[in-house]
C-alpha atoms as a PDB file:
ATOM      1  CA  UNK A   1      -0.453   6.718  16.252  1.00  0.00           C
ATOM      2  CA  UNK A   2      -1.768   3.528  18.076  1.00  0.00           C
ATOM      3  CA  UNK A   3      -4.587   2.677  19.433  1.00  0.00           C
ATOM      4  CA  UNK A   4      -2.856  -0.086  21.438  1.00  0.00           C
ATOM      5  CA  UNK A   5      -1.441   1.781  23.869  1.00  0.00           C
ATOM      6  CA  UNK A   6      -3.366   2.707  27.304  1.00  0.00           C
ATOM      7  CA  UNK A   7      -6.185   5.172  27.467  1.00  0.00           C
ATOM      8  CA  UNK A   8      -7.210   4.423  23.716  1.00  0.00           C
ATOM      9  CA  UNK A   9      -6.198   7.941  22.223  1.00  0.00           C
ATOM     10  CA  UNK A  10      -3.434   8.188  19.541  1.00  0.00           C
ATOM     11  CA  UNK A  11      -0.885  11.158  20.511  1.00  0.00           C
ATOM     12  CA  UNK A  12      -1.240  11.982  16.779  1.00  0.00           C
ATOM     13  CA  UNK A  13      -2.831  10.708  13.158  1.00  0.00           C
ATOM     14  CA  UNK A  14      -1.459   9.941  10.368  1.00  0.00           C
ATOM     15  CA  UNK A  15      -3.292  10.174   7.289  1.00  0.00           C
ATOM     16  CA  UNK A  16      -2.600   8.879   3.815  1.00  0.00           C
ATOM     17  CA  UNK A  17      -3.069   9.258  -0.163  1.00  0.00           C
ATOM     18  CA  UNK A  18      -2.167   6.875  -2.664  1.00  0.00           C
ATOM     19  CA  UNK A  19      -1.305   8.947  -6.355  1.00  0.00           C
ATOM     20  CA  UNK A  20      -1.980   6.536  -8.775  1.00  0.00           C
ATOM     21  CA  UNK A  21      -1.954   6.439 -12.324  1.00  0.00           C
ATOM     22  CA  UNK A  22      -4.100   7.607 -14.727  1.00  0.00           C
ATOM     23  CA  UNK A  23      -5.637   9.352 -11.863  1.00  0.00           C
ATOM     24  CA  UNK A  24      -3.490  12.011 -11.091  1.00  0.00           C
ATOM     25  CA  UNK A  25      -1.080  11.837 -14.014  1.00  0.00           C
ATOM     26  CA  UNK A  26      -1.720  15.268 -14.711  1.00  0.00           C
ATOM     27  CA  UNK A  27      -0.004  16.547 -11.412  1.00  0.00           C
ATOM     28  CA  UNK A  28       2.747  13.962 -11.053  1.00  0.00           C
ATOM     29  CA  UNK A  29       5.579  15.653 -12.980  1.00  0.00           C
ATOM     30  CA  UNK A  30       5.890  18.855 -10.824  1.00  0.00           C
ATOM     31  CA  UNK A  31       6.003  16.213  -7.581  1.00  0.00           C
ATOM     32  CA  UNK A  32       8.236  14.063  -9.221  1.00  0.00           C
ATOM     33  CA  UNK A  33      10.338  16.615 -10.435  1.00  0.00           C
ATOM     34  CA  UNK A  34      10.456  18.650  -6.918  1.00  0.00           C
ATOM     35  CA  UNK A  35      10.793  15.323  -5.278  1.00  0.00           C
ATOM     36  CA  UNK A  36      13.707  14.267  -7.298  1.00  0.00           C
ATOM     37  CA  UNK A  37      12.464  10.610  -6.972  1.00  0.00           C
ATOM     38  CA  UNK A  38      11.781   9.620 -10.025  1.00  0.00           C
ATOM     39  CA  UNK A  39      10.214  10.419 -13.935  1.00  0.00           C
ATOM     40  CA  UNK A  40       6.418  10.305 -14.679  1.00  0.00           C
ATOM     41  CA  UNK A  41       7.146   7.057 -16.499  1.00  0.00           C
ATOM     42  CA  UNK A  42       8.463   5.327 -13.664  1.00  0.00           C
ATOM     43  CA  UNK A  43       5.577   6.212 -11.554  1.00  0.00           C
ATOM     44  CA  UNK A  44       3.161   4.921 -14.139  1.00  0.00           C
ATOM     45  CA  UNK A  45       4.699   1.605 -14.609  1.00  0.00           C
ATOM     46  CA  UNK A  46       4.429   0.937 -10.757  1.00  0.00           C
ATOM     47  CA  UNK A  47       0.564   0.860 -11.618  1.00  0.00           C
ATOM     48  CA  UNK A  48      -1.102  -0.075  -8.536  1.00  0.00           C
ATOM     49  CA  UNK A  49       1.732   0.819  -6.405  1.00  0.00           C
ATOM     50  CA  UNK A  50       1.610   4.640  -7.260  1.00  0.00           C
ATOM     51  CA  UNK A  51       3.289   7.596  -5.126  1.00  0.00           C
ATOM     52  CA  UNK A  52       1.907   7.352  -1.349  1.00  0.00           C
ATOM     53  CA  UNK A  53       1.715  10.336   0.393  1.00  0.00           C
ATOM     54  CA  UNK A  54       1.397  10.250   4.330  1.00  0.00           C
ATOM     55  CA  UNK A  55       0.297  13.558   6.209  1.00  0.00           C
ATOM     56  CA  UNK A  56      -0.715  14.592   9.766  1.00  0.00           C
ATOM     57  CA  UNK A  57      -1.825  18.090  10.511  1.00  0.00           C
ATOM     58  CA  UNK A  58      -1.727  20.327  13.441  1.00  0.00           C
ATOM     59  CA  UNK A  59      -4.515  21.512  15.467  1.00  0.00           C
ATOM     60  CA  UNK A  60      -3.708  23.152  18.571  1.00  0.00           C
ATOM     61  CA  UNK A  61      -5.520  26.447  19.106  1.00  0.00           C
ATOM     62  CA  UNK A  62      -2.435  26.775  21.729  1.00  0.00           C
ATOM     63  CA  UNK A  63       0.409  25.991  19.044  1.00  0.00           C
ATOM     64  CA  UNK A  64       1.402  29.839  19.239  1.00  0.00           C
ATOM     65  CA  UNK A  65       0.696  30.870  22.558  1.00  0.00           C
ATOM     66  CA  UNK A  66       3.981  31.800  24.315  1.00  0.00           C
ATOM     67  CA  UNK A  67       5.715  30.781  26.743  1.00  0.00           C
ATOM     68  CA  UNK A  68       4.884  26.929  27.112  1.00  0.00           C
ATOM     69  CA  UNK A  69       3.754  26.332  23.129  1.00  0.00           C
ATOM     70  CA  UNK A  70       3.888  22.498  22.544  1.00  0.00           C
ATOM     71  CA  UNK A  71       6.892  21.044  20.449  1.00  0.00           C
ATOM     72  CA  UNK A  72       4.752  19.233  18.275  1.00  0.00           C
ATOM     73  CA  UNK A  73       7.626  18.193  15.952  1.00  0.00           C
ATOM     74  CA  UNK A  74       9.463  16.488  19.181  1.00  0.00           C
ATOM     75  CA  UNK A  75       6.218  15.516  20.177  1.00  0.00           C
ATOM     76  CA  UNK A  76       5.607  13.583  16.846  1.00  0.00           C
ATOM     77  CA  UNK A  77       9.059  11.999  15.992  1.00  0.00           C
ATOM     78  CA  UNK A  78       8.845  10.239  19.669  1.00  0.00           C
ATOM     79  CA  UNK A  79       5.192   8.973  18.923  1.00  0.00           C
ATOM     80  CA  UNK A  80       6.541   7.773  16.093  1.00  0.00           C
ATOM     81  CA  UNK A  81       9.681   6.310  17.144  1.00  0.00           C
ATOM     82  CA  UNK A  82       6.990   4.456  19.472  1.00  0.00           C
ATOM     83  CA  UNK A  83       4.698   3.253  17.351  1.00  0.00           C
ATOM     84  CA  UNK A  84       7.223   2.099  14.925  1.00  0.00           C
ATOM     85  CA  UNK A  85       8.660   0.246  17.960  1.00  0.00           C
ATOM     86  CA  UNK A  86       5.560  -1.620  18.926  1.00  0.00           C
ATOM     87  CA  UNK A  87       5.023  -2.549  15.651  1.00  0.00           C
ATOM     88  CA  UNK A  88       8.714  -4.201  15.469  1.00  0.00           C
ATOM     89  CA  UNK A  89       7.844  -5.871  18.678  1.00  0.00           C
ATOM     90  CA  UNK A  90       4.641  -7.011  17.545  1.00  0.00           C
ATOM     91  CA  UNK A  91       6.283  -8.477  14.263  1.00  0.00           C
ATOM     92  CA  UNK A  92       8.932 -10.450  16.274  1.00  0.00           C
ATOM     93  CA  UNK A  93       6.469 -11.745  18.375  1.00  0.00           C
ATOM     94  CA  UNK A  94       3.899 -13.044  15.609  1.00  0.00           C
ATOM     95  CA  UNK A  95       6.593 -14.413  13.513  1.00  0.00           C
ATOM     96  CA  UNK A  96       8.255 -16.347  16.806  1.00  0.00           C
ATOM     97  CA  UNK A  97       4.546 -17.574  17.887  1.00  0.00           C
ATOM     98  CA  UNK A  98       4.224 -18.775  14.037  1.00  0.00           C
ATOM     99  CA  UNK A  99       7.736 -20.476  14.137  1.00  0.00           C
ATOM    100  CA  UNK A 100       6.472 -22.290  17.187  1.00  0.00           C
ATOM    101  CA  UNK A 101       3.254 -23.599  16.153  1.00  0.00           C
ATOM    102  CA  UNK A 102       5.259 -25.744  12.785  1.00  0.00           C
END
């Protein structure tokens, strides 16, 4: 998830999608709806905003292989916990090096 950490290689991706409208009106009520998040109208007043959709798929020709298969769901809630971790860290720190330079 971060290329900040040693060796250069992010343990997983993320991807993402922003839904906005008009551009996908046509398939936002089923989402909404299955979503329970919101109405169609709601989503088109947030304009630019829109629906964002973050994904990250699995591609491990060993995913299946018994007995040792990778827990890639353990696997990806600890990257994350990580990278949401450094980026706390790395907020703190630019907003105490910005306090210190007024």
């Amino acid at each position: 998830m971060s290329l900040a950490r040693s060796g250069g290689q992010p343990e997983y991706i993320i991807s993402r999608t922003r839904l906005r409208s008009p551009a996908y009106a046509g398939a936002m009520g089923p989402i909404l709806e299955q979503l329970a998040i919101g109405s169609v109208e709601e989503w088109a007043a947030s304009g630019e905003d829109g629906l964002v959709v973050l994904r990250s798929t699995v591609m491990d020709p060993f995913l299946v292989a018994p007995p040792s298969a990778t827990d890639h769901v353990s696997g990806f809630l600890g990257a994350f916990r990580r990278a949401c971790d450094d980026a706390r860290e790395a907020a703190a720190s630019a907003t105490s090096t910005a306090a210190e330079s007024v």
